[in-house]
Protein backbone atom coordinates (compact mmCIF):
# COMPACT_ATOMS: atom_id res chain seq x y z
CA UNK A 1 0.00 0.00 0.00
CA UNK A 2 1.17 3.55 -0.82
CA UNK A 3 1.43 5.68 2.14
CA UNK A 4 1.82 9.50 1.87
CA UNK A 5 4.76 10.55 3.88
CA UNK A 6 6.08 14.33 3.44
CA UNK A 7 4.65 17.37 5.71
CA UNK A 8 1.39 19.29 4.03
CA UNK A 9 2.23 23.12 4.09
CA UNK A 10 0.61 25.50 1.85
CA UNK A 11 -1.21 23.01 -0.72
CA UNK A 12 1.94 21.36 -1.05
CA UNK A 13 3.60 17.73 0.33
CA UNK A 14 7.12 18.84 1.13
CA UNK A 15 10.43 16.99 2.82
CA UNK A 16 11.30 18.73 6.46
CA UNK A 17 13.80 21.34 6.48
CA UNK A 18 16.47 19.74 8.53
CA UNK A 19 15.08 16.15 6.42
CA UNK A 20 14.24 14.29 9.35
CA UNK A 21 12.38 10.75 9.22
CA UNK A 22 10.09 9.17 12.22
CA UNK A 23 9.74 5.48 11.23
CA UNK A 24 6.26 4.31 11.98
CA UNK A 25 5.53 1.09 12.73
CA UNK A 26 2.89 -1.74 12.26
CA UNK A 27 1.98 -2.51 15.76
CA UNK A 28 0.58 -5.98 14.61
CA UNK A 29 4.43 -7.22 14.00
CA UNK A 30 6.30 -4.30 14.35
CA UNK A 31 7.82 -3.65 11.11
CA UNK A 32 8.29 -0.76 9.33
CA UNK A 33 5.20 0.62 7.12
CA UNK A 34 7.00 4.20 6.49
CA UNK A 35 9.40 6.79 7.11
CA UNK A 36 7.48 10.05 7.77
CA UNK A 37 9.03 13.63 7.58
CA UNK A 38 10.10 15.08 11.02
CA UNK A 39 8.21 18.50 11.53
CA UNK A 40 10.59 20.29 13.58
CA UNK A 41 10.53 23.90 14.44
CA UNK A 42 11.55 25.68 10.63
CA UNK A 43 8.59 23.41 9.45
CA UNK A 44 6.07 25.01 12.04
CA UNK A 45 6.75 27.94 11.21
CA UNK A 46 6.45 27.52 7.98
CA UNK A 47 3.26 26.42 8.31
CA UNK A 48 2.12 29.32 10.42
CA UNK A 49 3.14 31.70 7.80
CA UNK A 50 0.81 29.63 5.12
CA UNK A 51 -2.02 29.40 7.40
CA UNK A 52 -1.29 33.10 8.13
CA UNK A 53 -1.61 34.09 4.34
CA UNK A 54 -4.59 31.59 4.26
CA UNK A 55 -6.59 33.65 7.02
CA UNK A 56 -8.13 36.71 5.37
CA UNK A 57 -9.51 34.99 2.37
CA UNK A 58 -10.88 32.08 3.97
CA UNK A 59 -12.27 33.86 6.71
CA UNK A 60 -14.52 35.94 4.06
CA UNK A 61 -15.40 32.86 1.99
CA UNK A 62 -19.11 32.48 2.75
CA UNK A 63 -19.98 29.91 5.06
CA UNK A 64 -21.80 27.98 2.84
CA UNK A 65 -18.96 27.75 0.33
CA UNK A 66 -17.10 26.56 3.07
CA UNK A 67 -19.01 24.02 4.26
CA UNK A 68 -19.71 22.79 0.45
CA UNK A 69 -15.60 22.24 0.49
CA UNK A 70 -16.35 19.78 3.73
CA UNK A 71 -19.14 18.19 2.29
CA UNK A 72 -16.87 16.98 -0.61
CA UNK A 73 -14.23 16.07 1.44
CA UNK A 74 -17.10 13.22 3.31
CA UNK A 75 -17.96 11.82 -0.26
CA UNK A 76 -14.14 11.91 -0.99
CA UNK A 77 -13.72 9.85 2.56
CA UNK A 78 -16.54 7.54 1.72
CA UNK A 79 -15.26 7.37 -1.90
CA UNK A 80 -12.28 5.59 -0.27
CA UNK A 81 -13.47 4.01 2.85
CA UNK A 82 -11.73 1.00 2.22
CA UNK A 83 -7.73 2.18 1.70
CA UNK A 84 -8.77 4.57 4.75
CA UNK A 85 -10.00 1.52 6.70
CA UNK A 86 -6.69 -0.20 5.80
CA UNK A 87 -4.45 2.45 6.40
CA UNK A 88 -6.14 3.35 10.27
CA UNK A 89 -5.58 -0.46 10.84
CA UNK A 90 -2.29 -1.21 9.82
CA UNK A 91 -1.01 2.11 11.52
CA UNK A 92 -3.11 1.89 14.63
CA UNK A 93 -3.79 -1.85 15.62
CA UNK A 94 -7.78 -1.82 15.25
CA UNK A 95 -9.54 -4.37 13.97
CA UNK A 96 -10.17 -3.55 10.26
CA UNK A 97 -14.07 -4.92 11.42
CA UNK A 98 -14.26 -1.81 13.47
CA UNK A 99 -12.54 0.61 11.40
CA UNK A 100 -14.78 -0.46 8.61
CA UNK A 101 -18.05 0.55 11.01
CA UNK A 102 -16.67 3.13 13.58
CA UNK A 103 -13.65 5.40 12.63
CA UNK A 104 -14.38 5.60 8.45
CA UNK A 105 -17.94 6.13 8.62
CA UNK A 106 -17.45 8.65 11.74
CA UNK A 107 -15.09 10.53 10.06
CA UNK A 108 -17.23 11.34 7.26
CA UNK A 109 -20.29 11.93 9.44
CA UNK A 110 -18.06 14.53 11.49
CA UNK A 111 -17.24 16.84 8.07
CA UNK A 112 -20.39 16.23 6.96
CA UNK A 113 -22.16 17.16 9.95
CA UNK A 114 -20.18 20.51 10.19
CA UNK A 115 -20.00 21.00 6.43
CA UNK A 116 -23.61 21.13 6.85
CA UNK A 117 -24.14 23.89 9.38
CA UNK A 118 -20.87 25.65 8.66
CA UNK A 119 -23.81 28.21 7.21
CA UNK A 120 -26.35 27.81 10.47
CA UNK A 121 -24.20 29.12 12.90
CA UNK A 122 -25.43 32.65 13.51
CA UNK A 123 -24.64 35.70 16.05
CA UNK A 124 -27.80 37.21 18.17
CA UNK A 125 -29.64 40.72 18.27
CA UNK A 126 -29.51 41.42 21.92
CA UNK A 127 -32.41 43.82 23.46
CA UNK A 128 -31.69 47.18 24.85
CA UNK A 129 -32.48 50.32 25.71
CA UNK A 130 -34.20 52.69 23.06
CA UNK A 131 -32.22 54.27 20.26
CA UNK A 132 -29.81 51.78 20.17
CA UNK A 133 -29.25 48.53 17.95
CA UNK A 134 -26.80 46.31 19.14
CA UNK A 135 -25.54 42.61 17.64
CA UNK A 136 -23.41 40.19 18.69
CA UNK A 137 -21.39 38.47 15.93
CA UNK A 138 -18.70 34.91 16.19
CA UNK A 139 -15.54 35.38 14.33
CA UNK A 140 -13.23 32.74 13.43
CA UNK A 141 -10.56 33.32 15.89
CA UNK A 142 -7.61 33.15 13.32
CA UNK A 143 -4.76 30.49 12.86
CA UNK A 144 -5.21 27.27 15.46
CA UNK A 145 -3.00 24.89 16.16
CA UNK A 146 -4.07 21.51 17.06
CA UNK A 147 -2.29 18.21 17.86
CA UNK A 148 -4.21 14.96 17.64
CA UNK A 149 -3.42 11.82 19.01
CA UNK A 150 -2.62 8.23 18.64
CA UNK A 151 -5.20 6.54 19.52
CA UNK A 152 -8.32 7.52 17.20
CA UNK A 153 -6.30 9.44 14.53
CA UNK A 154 -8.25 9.19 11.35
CA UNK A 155 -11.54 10.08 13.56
CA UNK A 156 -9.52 12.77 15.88
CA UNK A 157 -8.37 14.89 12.38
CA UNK A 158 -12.41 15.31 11.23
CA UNK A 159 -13.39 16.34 15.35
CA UNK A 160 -10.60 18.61 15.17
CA UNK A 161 -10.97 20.08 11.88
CA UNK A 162 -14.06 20.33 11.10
CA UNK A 163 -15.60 22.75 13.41
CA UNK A 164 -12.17 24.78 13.16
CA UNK A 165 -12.76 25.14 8.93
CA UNK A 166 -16.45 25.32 8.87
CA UNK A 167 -16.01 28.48 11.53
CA UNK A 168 -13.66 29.86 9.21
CA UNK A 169 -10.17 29.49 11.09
CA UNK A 170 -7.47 27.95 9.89
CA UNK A 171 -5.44 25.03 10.81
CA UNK A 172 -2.04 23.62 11.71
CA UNK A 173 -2.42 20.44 12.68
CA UNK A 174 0.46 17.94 14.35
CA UNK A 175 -0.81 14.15 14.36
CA UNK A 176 0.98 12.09 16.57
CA UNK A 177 4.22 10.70 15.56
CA UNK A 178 3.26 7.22 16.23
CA UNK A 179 0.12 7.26 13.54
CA UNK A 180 0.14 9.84 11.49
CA UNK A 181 -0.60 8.16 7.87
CA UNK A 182 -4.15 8.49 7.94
CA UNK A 183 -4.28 12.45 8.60
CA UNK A 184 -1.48 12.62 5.87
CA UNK A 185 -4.25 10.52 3.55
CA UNK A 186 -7.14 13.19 4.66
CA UNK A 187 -4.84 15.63 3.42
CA UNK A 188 -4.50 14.74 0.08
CA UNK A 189 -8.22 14.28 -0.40
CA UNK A 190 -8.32 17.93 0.78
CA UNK A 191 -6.36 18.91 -2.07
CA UNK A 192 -7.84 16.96 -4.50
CA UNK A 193 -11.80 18.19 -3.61
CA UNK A 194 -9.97 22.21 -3.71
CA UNK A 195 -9.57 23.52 -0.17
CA UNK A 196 -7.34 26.62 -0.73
CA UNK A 197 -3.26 26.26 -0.05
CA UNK A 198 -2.72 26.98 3.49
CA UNK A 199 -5.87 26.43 5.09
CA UNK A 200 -4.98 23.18 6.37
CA UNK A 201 -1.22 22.24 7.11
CA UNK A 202 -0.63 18.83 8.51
CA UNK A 203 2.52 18.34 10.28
CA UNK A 204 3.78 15.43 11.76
CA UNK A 205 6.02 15.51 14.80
CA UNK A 206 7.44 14.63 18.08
CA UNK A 207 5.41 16.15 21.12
CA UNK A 208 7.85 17.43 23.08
CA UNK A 209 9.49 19.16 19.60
CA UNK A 210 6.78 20.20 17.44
CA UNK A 211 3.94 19.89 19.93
CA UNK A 212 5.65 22.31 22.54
CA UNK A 213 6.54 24.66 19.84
CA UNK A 214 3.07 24.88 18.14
CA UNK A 215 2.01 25.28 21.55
CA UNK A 216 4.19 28.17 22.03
CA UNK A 217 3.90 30.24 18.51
CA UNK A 218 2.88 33.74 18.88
CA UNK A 219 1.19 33.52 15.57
CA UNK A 220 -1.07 30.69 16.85
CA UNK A 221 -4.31 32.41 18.50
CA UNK A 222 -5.42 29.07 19.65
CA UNK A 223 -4.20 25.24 20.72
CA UNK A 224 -6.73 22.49 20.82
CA UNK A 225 -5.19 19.40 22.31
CA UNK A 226 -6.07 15.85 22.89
CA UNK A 227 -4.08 13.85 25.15
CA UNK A 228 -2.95 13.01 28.56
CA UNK A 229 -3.03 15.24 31.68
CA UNK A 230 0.35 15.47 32.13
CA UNK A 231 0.80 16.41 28.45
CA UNK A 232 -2.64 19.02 28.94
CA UNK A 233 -0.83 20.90 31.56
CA UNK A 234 2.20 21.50 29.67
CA UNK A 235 0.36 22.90 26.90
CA UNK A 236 -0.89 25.44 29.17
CA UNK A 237 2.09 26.79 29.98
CA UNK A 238 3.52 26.47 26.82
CA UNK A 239 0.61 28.99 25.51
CA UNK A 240 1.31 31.38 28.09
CA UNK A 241 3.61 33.52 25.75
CA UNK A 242 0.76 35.46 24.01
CA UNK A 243 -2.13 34.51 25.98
CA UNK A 244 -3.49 31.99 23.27
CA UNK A 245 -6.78 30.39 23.86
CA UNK A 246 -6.68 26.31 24.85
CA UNK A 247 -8.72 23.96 24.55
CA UNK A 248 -7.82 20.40 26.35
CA UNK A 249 -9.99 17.05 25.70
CA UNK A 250 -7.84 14.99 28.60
CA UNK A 251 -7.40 11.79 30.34
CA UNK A 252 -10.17 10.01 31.97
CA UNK A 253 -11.19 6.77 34.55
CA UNK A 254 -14.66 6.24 33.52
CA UNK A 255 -16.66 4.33 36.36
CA UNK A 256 -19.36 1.83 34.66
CA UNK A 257 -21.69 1.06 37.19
CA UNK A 258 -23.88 -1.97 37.29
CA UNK A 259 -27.07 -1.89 39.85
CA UNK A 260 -28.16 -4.57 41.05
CA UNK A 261 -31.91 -4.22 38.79
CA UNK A 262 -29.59 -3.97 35.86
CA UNK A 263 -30.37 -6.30 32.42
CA UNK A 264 -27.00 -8.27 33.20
CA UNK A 265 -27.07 -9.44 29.74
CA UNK A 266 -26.77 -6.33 28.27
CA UNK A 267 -24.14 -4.51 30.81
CA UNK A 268 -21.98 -7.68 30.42
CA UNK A 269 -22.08 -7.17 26.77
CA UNK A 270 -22.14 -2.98 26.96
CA UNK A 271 -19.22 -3.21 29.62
CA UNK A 272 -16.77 -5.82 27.47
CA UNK A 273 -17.35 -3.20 24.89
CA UNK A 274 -16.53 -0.17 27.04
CA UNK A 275 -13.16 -1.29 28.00
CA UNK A 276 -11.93 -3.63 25.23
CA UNK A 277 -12.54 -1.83 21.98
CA UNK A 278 -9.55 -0.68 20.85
CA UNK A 279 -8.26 -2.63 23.08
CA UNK A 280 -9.00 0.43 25.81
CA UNK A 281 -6.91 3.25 24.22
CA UNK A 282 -9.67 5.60 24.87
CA UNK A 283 -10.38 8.23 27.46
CA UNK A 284 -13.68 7.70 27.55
CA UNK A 285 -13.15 3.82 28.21
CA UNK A 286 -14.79 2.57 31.05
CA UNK A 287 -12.01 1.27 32.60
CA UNK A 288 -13.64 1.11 36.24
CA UNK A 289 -16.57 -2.10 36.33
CA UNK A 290 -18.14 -0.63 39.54
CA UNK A 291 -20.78 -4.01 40.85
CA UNK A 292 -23.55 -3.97 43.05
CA UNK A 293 -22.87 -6.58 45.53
CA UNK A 294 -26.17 -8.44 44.93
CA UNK A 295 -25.40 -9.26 41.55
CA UNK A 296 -21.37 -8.47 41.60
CA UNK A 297 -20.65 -12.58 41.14
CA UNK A 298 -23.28 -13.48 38.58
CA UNK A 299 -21.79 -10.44 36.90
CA UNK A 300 -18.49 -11.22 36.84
CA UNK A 301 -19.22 -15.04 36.19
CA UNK A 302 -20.61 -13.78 32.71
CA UNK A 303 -18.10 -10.92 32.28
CA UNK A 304 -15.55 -12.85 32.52
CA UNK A 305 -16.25 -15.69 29.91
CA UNK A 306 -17.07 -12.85 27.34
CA UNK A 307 -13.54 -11.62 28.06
CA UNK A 308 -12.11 -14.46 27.93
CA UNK A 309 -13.21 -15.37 24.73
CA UNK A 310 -12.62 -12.15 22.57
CA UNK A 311 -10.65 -13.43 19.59
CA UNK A 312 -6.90 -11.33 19.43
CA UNK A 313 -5.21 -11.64 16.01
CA UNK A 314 -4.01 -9.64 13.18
CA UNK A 315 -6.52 -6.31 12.45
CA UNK A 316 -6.97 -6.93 8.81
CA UNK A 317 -8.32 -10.07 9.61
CA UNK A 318 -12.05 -9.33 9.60
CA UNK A 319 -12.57 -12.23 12.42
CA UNK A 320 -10.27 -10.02 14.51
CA UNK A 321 -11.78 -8.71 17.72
CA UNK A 322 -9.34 -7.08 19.57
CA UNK A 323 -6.06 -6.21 17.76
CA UNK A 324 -2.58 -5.20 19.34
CA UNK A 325 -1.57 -1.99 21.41
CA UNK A 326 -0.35 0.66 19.58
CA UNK A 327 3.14 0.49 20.49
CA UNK A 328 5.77 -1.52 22.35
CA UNK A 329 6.05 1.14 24.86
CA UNK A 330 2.65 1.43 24.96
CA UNK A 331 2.74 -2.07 26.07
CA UNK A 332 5.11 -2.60 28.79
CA UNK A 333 3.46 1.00 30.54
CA UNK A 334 0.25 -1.07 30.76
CA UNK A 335 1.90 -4.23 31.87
CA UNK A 336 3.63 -2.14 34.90
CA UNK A 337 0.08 -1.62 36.18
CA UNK A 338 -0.39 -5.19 36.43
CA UNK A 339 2.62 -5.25 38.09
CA UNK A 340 1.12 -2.45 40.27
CA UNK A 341 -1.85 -4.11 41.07
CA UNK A 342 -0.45 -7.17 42.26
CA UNK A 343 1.70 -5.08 44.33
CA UNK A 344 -1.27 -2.95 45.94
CA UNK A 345 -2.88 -6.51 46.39
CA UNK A 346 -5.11 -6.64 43.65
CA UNK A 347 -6.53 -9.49 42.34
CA UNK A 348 -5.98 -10.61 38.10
CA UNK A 349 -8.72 -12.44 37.68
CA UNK A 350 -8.18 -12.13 34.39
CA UNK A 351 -4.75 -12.08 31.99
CA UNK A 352 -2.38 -9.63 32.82
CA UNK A 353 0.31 -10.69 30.18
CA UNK A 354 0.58 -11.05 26.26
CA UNK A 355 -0.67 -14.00 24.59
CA UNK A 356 1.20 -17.24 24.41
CA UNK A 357 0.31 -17.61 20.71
CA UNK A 358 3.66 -17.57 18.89
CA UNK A 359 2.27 -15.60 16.19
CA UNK A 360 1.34 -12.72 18.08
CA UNK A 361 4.51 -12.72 19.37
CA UNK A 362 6.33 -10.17 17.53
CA UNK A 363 3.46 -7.88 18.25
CA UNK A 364 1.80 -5.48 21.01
CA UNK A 365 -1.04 -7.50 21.79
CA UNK A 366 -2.20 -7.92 24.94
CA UNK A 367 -4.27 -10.06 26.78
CA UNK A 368 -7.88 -8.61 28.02
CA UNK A 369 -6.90 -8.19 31.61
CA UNK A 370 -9.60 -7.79 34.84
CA UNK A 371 -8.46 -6.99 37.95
CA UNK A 372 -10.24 -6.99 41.36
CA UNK A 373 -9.07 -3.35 43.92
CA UNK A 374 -9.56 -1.27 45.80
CA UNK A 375 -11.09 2.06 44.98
CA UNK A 376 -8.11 3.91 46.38
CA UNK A 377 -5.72 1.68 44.47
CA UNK A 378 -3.30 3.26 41.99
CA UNK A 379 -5.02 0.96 38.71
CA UNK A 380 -8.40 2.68 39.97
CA UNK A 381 -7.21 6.12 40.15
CA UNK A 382 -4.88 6.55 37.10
CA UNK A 383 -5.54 6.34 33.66
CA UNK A 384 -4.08 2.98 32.84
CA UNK A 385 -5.27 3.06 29.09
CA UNK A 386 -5.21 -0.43 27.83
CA UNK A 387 -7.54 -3.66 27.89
CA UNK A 388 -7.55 -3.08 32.00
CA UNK A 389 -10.49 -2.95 34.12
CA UNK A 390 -10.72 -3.06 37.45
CA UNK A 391 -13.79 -4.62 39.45
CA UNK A 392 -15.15 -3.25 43.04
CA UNK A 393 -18.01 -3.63 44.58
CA UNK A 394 -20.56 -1.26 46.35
CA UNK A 395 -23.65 -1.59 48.77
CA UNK A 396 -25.98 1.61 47.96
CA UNK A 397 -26.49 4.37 45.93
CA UNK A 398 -24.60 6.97 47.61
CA UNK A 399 -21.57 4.80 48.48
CA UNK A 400 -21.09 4.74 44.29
CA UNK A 401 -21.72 8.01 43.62
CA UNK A 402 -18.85 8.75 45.97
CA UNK A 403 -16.49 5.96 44.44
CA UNK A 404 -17.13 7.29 41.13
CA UNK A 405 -16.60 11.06 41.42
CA UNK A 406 -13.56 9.84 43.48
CA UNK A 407 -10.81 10.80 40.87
CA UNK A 408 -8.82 13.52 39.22
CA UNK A 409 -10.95 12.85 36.09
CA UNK A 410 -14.72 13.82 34.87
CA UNK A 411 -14.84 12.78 31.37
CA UNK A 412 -17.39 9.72 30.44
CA UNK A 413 -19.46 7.90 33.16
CA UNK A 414 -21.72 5.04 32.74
CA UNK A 415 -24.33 2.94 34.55
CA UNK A 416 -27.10 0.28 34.05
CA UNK A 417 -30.77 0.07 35.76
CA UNK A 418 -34.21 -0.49 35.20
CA UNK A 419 -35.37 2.48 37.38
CA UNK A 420 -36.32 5.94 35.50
CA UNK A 421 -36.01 7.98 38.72
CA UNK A 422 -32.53 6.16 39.88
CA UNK A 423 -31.23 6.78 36.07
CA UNK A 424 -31.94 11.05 35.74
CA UNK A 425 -30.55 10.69 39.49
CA UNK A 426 -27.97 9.52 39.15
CA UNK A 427 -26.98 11.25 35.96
CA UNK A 428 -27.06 14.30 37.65
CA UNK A 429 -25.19 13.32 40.36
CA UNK A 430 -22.32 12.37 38.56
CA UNK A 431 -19.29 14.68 37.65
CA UNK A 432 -18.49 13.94 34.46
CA UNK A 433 -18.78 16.07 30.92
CA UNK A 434 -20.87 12.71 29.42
CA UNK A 435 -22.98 10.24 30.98
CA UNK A 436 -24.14 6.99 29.43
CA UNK A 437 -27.52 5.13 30.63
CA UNK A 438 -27.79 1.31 29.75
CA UNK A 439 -25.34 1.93 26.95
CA UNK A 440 -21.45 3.55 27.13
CA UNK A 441 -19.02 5.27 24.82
CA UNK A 442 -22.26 6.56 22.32
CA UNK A 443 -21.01 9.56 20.44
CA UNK A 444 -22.36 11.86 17.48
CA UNK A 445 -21.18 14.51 15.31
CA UNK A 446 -23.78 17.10 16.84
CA UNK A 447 -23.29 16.02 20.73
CA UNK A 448 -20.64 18.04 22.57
CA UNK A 449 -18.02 15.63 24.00
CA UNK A 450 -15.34 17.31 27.03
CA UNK A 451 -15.01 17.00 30.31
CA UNK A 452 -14.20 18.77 33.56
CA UNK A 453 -11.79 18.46 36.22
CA UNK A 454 -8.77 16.68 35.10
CA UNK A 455 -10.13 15.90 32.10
CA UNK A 456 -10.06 19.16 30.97
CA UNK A 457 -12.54 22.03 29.02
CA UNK A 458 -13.97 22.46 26.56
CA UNK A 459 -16.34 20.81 23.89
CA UNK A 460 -15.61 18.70 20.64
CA UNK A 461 -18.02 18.43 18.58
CA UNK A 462 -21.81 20.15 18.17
CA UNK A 463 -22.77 23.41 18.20
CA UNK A 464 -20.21 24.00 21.16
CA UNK A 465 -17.39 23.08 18.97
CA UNK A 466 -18.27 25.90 16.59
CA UNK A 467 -18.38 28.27 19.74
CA UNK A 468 -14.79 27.19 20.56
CA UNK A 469 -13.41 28.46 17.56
CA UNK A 470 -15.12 31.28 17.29
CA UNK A 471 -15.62 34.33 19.46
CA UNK A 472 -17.76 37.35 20.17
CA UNK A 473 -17.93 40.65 19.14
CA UNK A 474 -20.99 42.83 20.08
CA UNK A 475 -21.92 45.56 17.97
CA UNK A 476 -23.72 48.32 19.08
CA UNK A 477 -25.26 50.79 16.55
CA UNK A 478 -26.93 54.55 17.86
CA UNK A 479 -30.04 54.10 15.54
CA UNK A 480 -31.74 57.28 16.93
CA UNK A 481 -31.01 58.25 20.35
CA UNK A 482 -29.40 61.43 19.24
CA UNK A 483 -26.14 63.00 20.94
CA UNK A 484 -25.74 61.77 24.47
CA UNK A 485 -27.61 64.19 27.13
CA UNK A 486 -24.42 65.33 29.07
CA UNK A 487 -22.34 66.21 26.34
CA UNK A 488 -25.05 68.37 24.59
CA UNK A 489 -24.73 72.18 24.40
C-alpha cells in the first residue's frame, strides 16, 4: 500500500527542512510501514506563515462555500473508505471490522455534519435600551493549532478540523508521531476536492518538539489538544507567551456502574465493549466495572467468559476482535500496572500478560486483563489506558456516587438500571462532561463531547465546537437616540 509521507504546508507535500524521518511502525508485527518527515521547528513555522496568508480569504469565503468544500471532502472519505479503513488499521492496531463501522464512517459523518451547518451558525440581536441597535457576531478566531493523538487518529483529524474550517479558522495540525498516515491521507483528499493552499497544514512531529513549539507560537491564537493530563498541563504553559486560547480534551477513569436491577445481559455485553474496543486506548473507556454486591458474582461469572473469549489476532483479519496496542512502549506501561496491582494486592482475575500464541509474538497485543481493587488503588485512580479494568463492589447508591466522582478525572461515566427515577438521578449526580444510561461510549457529530476536572474544558463536537473556535464581538449601533444628554450644548 502507498502511504503519503512528506509534511502538508501550503497546498503542497514537502520533505522537512532539517530532512528528518520518524519510522512508523505496524503494531501488529512491528515492522516498518513508512518513514514520515520530522516536523521540527523551521517546518512550524512555515506552516504558520501559510495558514497566516490563508486567514483573510478564507475567513470571508461564505460559510456555505465553506461548508460545500467539507461536504466533498465526506464523499471523498466515503469514496475511499476502504484504503482509509486499511491504512487506520495497519497504523493503529484496530480491527479492520471496526474501522470499517466506527472510525471511516465517523469521520465522514463529522465533516459532513459541520459541512452542513458551517452556514447555520449565527450571532444574536440582543435587546436594549431605546435608540440603540446592538448585535453580537462569532468570528473565526484566526490560525489554530491543534495536535491529535494516537489513539483515534483518522476520527480525531475530522473532530478537530471540522468545526475549526467550517467556523472559518485555519489550521495547523500535528498528528501524533506514532500514527500519522491516515491524517497525511485526509490531506490529500483535501487537495484533491480544492480547499485553498494553506488552510490546512498537517505536520507530523514529536510532542515534546513540534507539539511544545506549536504550543508556544505567537502567531497561533489558539491550541486544541487531545491527550494526557500530564501532556494538557504542559500545553498550558507552553501557551502562556501570548495569551493563546486552549482547549484540552484529557485523560479520563470512567466508572461503569452496574445496579443490582440492571439487564445483566446487556451490561456484560455494553461493559466488554466499554473497556476492550480498541483494546482500551480511549479516554472515555470505562475502565472502572463498579458491581452492586447483589449481583457483583453473577456479573463477573458472565463478564468474565465474554472476556475471555474475545478473539486477538491480526486487524486486517475481519474475524479479529481485539487487535494489538499501539506500540511496544505502549505495552510494557500497561503491563507495569499489572505489576502495580499485584503489588497494591489486587486481584488478576483475568490475563495480565501477552498472549502465548507464537504468532502474536512479535506484536503489542495484549491479553484482556480484569483486575479486582480497591477504589483507592493506583489501577483505579490513574488512567491505565489499555484492555484493564478493574472490578469493586458497592452496597448503595450513595456509596457509588462517591467511588465514582472519586478521581482527578470527569470525562465519560456510565451505569445500568431499570429504574427511570434512579437513572436522571444519578446522571445528575455524577461529575463527568458525558454520561451513558444502559449503553457507554455513544457519540455523534452534533453532541458536545469534554469533560471537567482533570479531564479538561472544553467541547468537541456540536454546536459548542463551533463556539470554541469562534468568538464574540458585540456591535452596538446609535439608531436614533441622538447625541448623548451630558455632552449636549
Amino acid at each position: 500500500m502507498r502511504f503519503q509521507t512528506r509534511l502538508f504546508i501550503g497546498g503542497e507535500f514537502v520533505d522537512s527542512a532539517e530532512r528528518g524521518r520518524i519510522e512508523v511502525l505496524n503494531p501488529h508485527d512491528n515492522s516498518t510501514l513508512a518513514e514520515v518527515a520530522e516536523a521540527r521547528p523551521a517546518d512550524i513555522d512555515k506552516a504558520v506563515a501559510a495558514a497566516t496568508d490563508a486567514f483573510p480569504a478564507w475567513r470571508d469565503t461564505a460559510a456555505a462555500d465553506r461548508g460545500r468544500l467539507l461536504l466533498r471532502l465526506a464523499d471523498a472519505i466515503e469514496a475511499n473508505f476502504e484504503e482509509l479503513a486499511q491504512i487506520e488499521s495497519l497504523d493503529t492496531g484496530h480491527p479492520i471490522r471496526d474501522t470499517r463501522m466506527l472510525d471511516v464512517p465517523r469521520t465522514a459523518a463529522t465533516f459532513r455534519y459541520f459541512g452542513g451547518i458551517a452556514d447555520k451558525f449565527h450571532g444574536s440581536v440582543i435587546p436594549v435600551e431605546k435608540g440603540f441597535l446592538n448585535y453580537v457576531t462569532r468570528e473565526p478566531v484566526g490560525v489554530v493549532g491543534q495536535i491529535v493523538p494516537w489513539n483515534f487518529p483518522l476520527m480525531f483529524t475530522s473532530w478537530k478540523m471540522g468545526p475549526a474550517l467550517a467556523a472559518g479558522n485555519c489550521v495547523v495540525m500535528k498528528p501524533a508521531e506514532l500514527t500519522p498516515l491516515s491524517s497525511l491521507r485526509i490531506a490529500e483528499l483535501m487537495r484533491e476536492v480544492g480547499f485553498p493552499p494553506g488552510v490546512a497544514n498537517i505536520v507530523p512531529g514529536y510532542g515534546n518538539v513540534a507539539g511544545q513549539y506549536l504550543a508556544e507560537h505567537p502567531g497561533v491564537q489558539k491550541i486544541a489538544f487531545t491527550g494526557s493530563t500530564a501532556t494538557g498541563r504542559r500545553i498550558v504553559q507552553a501557551s502562556a507567551g501570548n495569551l493563546k486560547r486552549v482547549q484540552l480534551e484529557l485523560g479520563g477513569k470512567g466508572a461503569n456502574i452496574v445496579f443490582d436491577d440492571a439487564d445483566l445481559k446487556a451490561a456484560i455485553g455494553g461493559g466488554a465493549f466499554a473497556i476492550f474496543h480498541n483494546q482500551g486506548q480511549a479516554c472515555i473507556a470505562g475502565s472502572r466495572l463498579l458491581l452492586h454486591e447483589r449481583i457483583a458474582e453473577q456479573f463477573l461469572d458472565g463478564f468474565l467468559k465474554l472476556a475471555g473469549s474475545i478473539r486477538l489476532g491480526n486487524p486486517l483479519d475481519p474475524a479479529t476482535e481485539m487487535g494489538p496496542l499501539t506500540s511496544m512502549q505502549h505495552r510494557e506501561r500497561v503491563l507495569n500496572y499489572c505489576k502495580i496491582a499485584r503489588e497494591q494486592g489486587g486481584e488478576i482475575l483475568l490475563g495480565g500478560e501477552p498472549p502465548a500464541d507464537r504468532e502474536l509474538a512479535k506484536g503489542c497485543y495484549l491479553l484482556p486483563t480484569v483486575v479486582r481493587a480497591k477504589p483507592a488503588d493506583r489501577v483505579c485512580q490513574e488512567e491505565v489506558f489499555g484492555p484493564f479494568v478493574t472490578v469493586t463492589t458497592f452496597n448503595d447508591e450513595d456509596e457509588v456516587i462517591a467511588i465514582a466522582n472519586g478521581t482527578d478525572y470527569g470525562l465519560g461515566a456510565g451505569f445500568w438500571t431499570r429504574d427511570i427515577k434512579r437513572a436522571h438521578r444519578v446522571a445528575r449526580r455524577l461529575v463527568s462532561g458525558m454520561v451513558w444510561i444502559n449503553c457507554y461510549k455513544r457519540v455523534n457529530p452534533g453532541s458536545p463531547f469534554g469533560g471537567v476536572r482533570g479531564s479538561g474544558y472544553g467541547r468537541d463536537m456540536g454546536f459548542d465546537a463551533m463556539t470554541e473556535y469562534t468568538t464574540a464581538k458585540s456591535v452596538w449601533v446609535n439608531v436614533d437616540a441622538g447625541i448623548p444628554p451630558y455632552y449636549a450644548r
